[in-house]
C-alpha atoms as a PDB file:
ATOM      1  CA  UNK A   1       0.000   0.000   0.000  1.00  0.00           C
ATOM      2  CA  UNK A   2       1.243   3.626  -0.427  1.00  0.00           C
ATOM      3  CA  UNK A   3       2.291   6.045   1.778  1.00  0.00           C
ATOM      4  CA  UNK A   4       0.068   8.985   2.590  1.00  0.00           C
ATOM      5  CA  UNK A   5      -3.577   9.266   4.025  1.00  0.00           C
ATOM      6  CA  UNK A   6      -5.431   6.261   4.877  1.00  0.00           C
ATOM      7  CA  UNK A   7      -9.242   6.425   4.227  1.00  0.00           C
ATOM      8  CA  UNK A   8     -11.168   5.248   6.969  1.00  0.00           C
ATOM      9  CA  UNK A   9     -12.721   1.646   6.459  1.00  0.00           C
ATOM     10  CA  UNK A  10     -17.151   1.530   5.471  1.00  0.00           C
ATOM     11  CA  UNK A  11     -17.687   0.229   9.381  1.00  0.00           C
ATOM     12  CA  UNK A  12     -15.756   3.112  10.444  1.00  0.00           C
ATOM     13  CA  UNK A  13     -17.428   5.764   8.482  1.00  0.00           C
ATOM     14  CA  UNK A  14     -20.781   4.464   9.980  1.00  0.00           C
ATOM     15  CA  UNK A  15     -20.066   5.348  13.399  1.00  0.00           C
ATOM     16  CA  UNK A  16     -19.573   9.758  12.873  1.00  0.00           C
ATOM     17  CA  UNK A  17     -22.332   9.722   9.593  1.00  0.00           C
ATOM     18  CA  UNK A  18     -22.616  12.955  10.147  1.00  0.00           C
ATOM     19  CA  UNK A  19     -18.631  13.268   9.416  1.00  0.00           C
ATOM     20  CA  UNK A  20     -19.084  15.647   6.262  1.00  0.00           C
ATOM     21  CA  UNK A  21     -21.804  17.920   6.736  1.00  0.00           C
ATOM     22  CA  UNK A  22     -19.220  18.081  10.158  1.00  0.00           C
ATOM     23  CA  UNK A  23     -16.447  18.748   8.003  1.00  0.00           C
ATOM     24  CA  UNK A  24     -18.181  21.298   5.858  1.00  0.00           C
ATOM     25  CA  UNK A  25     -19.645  22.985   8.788  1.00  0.00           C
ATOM     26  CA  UNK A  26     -15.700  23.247   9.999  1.00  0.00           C
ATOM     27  CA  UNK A  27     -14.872  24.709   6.689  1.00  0.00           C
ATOM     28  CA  UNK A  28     -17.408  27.146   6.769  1.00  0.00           C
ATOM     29  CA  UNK A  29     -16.556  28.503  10.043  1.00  0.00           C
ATOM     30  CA  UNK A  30     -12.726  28.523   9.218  1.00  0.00           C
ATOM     31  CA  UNK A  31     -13.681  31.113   6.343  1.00  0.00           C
ATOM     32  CA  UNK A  32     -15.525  33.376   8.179  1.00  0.00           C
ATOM     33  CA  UNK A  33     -12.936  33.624  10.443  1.00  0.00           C
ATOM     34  CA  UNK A  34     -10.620  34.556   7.535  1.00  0.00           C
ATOM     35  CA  UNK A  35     -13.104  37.046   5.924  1.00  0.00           C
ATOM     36  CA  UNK A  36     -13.501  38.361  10.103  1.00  0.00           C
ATOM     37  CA  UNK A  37      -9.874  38.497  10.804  1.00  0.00           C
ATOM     38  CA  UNK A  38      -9.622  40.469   7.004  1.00  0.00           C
ATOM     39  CA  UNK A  39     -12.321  43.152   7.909  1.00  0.00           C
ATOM     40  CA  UNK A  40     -10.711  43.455  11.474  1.00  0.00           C
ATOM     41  CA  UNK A  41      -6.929  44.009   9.830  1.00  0.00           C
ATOM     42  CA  UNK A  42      -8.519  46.597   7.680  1.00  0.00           C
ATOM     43  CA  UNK A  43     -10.638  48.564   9.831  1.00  0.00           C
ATOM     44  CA  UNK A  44      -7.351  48.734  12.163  1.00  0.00           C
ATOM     45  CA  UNK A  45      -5.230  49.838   9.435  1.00  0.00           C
ATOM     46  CA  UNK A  46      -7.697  52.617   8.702  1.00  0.00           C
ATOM     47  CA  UNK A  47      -7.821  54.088  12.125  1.00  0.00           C
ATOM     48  CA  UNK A  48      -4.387  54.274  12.371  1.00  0.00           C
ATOM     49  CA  UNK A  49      -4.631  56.651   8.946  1.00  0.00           C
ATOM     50  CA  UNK A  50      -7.115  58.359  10.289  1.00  0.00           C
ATOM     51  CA  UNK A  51      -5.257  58.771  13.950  1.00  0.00           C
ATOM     52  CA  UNK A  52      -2.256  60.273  11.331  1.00  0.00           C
ATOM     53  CA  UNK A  53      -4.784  62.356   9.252  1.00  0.00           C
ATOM     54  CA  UNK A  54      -6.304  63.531  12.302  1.00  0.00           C
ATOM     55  CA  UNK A  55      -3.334  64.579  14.226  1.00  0.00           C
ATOM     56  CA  UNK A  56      -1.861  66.253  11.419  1.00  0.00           C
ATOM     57  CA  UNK A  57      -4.798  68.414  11.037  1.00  0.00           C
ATOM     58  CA  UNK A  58      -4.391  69.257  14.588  1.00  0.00           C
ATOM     59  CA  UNK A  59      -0.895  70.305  13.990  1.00  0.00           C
ATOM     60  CA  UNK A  60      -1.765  72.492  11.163  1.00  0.00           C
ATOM     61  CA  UNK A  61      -4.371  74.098  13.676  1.00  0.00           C
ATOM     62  CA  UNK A  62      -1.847  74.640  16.181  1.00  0.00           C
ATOM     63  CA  UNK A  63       0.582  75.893  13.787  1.00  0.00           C
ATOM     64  CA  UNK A  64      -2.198  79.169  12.887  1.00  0.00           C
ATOM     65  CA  UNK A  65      -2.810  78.901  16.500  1.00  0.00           C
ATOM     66  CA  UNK A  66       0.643  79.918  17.261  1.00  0.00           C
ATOM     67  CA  UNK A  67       0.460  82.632  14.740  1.00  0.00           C
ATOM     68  CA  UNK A  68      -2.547  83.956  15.791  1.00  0.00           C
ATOM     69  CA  UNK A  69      -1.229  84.586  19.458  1.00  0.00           C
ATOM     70  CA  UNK A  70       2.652  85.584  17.925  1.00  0.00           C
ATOM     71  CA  UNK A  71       0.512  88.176  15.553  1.00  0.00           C
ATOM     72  CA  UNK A  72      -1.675  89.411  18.750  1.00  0.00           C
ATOM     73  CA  UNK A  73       1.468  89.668  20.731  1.00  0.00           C
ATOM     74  CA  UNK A  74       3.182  91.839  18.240  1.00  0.00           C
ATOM     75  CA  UNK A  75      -0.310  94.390  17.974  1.00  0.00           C
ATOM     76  CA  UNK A  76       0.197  94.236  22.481  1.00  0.00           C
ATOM     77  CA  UNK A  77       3.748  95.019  22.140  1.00  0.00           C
ATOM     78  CA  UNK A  78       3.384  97.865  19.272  1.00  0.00           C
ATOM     79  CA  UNK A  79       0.452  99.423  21.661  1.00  0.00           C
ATOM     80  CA  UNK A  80       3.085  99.251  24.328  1.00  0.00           C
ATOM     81  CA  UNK A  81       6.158 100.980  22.910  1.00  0.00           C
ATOM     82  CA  UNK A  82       6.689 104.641  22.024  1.00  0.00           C
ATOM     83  CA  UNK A  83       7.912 103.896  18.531  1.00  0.00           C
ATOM     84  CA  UNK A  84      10.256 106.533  16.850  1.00  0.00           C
ATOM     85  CA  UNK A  85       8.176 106.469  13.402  1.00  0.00           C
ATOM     86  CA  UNK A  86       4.276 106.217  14.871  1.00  0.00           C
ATOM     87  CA  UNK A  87       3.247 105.861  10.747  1.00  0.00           C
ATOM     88  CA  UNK A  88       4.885 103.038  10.317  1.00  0.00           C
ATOM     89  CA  UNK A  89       4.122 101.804  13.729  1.00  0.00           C
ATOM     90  CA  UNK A  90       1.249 101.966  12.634  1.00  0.00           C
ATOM     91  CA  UNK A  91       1.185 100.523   9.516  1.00  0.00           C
ATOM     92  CA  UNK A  92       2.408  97.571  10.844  1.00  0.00           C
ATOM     93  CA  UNK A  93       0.028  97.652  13.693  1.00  0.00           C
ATOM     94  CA  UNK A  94      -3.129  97.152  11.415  1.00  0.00           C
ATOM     95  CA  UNK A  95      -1.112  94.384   9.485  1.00  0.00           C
ATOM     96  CA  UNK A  96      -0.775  91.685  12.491  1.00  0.00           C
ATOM     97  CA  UNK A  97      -4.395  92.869  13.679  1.00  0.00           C
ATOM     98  CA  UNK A  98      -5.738  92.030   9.728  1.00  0.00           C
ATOM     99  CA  UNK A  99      -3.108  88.517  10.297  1.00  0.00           C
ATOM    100  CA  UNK A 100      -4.737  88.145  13.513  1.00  0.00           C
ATOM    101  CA  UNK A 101      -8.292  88.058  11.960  1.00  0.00           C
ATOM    102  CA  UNK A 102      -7.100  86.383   9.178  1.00  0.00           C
ATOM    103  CA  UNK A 103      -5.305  83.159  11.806  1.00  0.00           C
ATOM    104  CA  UNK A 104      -8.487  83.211  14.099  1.00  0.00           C
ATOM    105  CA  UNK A 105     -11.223  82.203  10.955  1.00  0.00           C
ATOM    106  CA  UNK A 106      -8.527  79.925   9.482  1.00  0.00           C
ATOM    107  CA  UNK A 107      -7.961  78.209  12.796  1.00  0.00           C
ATOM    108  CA  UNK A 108     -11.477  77.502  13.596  1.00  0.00           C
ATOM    109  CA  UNK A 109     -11.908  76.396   9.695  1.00  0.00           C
ATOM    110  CA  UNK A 110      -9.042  73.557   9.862  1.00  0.00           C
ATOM    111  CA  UNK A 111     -10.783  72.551  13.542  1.00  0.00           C
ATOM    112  CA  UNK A 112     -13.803  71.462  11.806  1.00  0.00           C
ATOM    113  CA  UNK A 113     -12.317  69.199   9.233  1.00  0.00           C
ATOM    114  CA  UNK A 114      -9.707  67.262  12.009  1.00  0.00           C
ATOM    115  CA  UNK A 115     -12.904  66.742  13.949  1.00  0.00           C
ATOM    116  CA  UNK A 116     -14.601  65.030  11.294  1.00  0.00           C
ATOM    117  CA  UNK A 117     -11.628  62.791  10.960  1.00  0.00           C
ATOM    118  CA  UNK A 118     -12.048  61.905  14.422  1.00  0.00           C
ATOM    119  CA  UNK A 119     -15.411  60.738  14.574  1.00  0.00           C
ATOM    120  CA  UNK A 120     -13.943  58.423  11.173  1.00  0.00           C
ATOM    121  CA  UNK A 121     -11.646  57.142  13.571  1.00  0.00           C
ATOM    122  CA  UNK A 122     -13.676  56.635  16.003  1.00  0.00           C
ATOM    123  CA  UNK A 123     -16.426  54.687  13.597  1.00  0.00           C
ATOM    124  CA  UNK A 124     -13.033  52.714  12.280  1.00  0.00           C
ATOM    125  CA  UNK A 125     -12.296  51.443  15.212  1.00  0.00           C
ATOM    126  CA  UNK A 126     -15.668  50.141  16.752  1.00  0.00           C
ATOM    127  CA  UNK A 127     -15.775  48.398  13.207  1.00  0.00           C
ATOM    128  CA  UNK A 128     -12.331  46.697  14.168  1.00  0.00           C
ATOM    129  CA  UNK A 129     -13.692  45.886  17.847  1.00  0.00           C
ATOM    130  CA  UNK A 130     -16.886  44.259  16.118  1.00  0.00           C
ATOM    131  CA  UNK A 131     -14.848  42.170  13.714  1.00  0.00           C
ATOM    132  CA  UNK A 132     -12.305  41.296  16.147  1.00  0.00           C
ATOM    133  CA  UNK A 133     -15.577  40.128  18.546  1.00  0.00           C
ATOM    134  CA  UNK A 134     -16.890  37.942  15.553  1.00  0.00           C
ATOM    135  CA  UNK A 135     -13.551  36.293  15.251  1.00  0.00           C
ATOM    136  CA  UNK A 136     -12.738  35.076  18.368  1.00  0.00           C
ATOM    137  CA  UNK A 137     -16.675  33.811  18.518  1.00  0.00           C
ATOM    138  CA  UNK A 138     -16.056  32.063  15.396  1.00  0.00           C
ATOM    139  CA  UNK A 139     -12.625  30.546  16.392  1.00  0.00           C
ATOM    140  CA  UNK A 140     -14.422  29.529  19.802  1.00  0.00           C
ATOM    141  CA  UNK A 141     -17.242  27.827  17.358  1.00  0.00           C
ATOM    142  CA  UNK A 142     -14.339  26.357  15.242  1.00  0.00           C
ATOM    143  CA  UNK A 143     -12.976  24.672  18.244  1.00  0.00           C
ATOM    144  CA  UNK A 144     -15.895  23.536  20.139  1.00  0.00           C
ATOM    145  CA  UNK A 145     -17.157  21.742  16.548  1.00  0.00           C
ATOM    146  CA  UNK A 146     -13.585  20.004  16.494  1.00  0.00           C
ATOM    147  CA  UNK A 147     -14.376  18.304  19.479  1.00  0.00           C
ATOM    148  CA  UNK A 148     -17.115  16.136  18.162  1.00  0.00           C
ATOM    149  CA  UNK A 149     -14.471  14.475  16.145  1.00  0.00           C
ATOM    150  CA  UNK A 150     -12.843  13.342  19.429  1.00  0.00           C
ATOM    151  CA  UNK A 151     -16.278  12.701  21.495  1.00  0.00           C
ATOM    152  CA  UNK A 152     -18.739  11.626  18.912  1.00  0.00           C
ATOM    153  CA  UNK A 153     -21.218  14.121  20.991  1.00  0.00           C
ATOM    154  CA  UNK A 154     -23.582  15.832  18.233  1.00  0.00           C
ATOM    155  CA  UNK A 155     -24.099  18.546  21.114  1.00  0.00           C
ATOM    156  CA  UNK A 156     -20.297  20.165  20.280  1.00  0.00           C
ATOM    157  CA  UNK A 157     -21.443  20.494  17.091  1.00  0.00           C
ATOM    158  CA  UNK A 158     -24.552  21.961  17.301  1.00  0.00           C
ATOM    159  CA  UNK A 159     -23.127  24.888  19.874  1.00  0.00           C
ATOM    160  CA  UNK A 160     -20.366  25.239  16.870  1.00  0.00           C
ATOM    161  CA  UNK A 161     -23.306  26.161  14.393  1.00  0.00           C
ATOM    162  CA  UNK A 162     -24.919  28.356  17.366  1.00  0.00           C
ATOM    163  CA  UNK A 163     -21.682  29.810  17.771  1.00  0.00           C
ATOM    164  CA  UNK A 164     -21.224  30.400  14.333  1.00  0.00           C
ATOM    165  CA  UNK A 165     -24.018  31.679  13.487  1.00  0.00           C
ATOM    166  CA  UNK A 166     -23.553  34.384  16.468  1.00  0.00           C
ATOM    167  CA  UNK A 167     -20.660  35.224  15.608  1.00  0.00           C
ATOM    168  CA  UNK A 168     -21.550  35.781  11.714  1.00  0.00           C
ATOM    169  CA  UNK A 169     -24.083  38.219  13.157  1.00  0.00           C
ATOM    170  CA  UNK A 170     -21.404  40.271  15.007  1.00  0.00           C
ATOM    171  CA  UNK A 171     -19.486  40.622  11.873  1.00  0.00           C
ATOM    172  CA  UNK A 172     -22.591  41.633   9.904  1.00  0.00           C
ATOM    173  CA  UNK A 173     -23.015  44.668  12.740  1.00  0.00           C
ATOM    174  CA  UNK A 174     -19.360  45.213  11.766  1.00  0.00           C
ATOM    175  CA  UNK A 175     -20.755  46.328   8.316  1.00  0.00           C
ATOM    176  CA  UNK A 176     -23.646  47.698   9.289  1.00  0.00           C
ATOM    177  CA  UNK A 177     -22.149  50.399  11.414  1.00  0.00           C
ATOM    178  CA  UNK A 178     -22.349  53.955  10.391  1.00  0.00           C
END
């Protein structure tokens, strides 16, 4: 006889009939724990872009932020001094009170956008907790169906399906989040 797998013998396939709907029930749950563990890698990798996005908006905001308060320093310290030449004083008085303006609608413009990205973020990442739920469920399911191969007890099965089939509904709130 050849080496390699050795098919089980007619008397002992009668004793686990239910060996291939077992074996496709397995399968089953082995790929929606691929196609969970897939959605959970990608809604991960996306709130970590969106952490990036995010935070670089907030550094552009905190870049007009700083000159905002280095252009409302400079009007305070031209008010202050008794410049030689009051005209140009002046002059360049009313040009870091126009930046000033100018910095203080920009800054609260870029605020709105990086909070946007947050709530993205945020959304991104209770889709990753949702997926990563579903997959352990379904690995738990996975295992617990194994174990009718090694007790012949229909009952580890059947809490495989149930757990299967819960855990399929986790990953479909995954998706269904908004």
């Amino acid at each position: 006889m050849a080496e390699g797998v050795e098919m089980p013998e007619p008397h002992q396939r009668e004793e686990l009939p239910y060996l291939i709907p077992l074996a496709v029930t397995m399968s089953i749950l082995a790929v929606l724990v691929a196609i969970a563990t897939l959605f959970g890698h990608r809604a991960a990798t996306e709130e970590l872009y969106l952490q990036t996005k995010a935070t670089d908006e907030w550094s552009y905001y905190q870049a007009k932020n700083s000159r905002l308060h280095a252009s409302q320093a400079l009007v305070v310290l031209l008010d202050t001094l008794q410049p030689a030449d009051r005209e140009k004083a002046a002059k360049a008085r009313e040009k870091y009170i126009a930046e000033s303006e100018k910095y203080e609608k920009e800054k609260d413009a870029i605020s709105e956008p990086a909070r946007e990205i947050e709530k993205e973020r945020e959304l991104a990442g209770r889709k990753e907790d949702r997926f990563d739920a579903s997959e352990v469920i379904l690995e738990i399911g996975l295992i617990i169906c194994s174990l009718t191969l090694l007790t012949r007890k229909k009952i580890f099965w059947y809490s495989g399906i149930g757990l299967g089939v819960l855990g399929t509904l986790v990953m479909i709130t995954g998706f269904l989040l908004r």
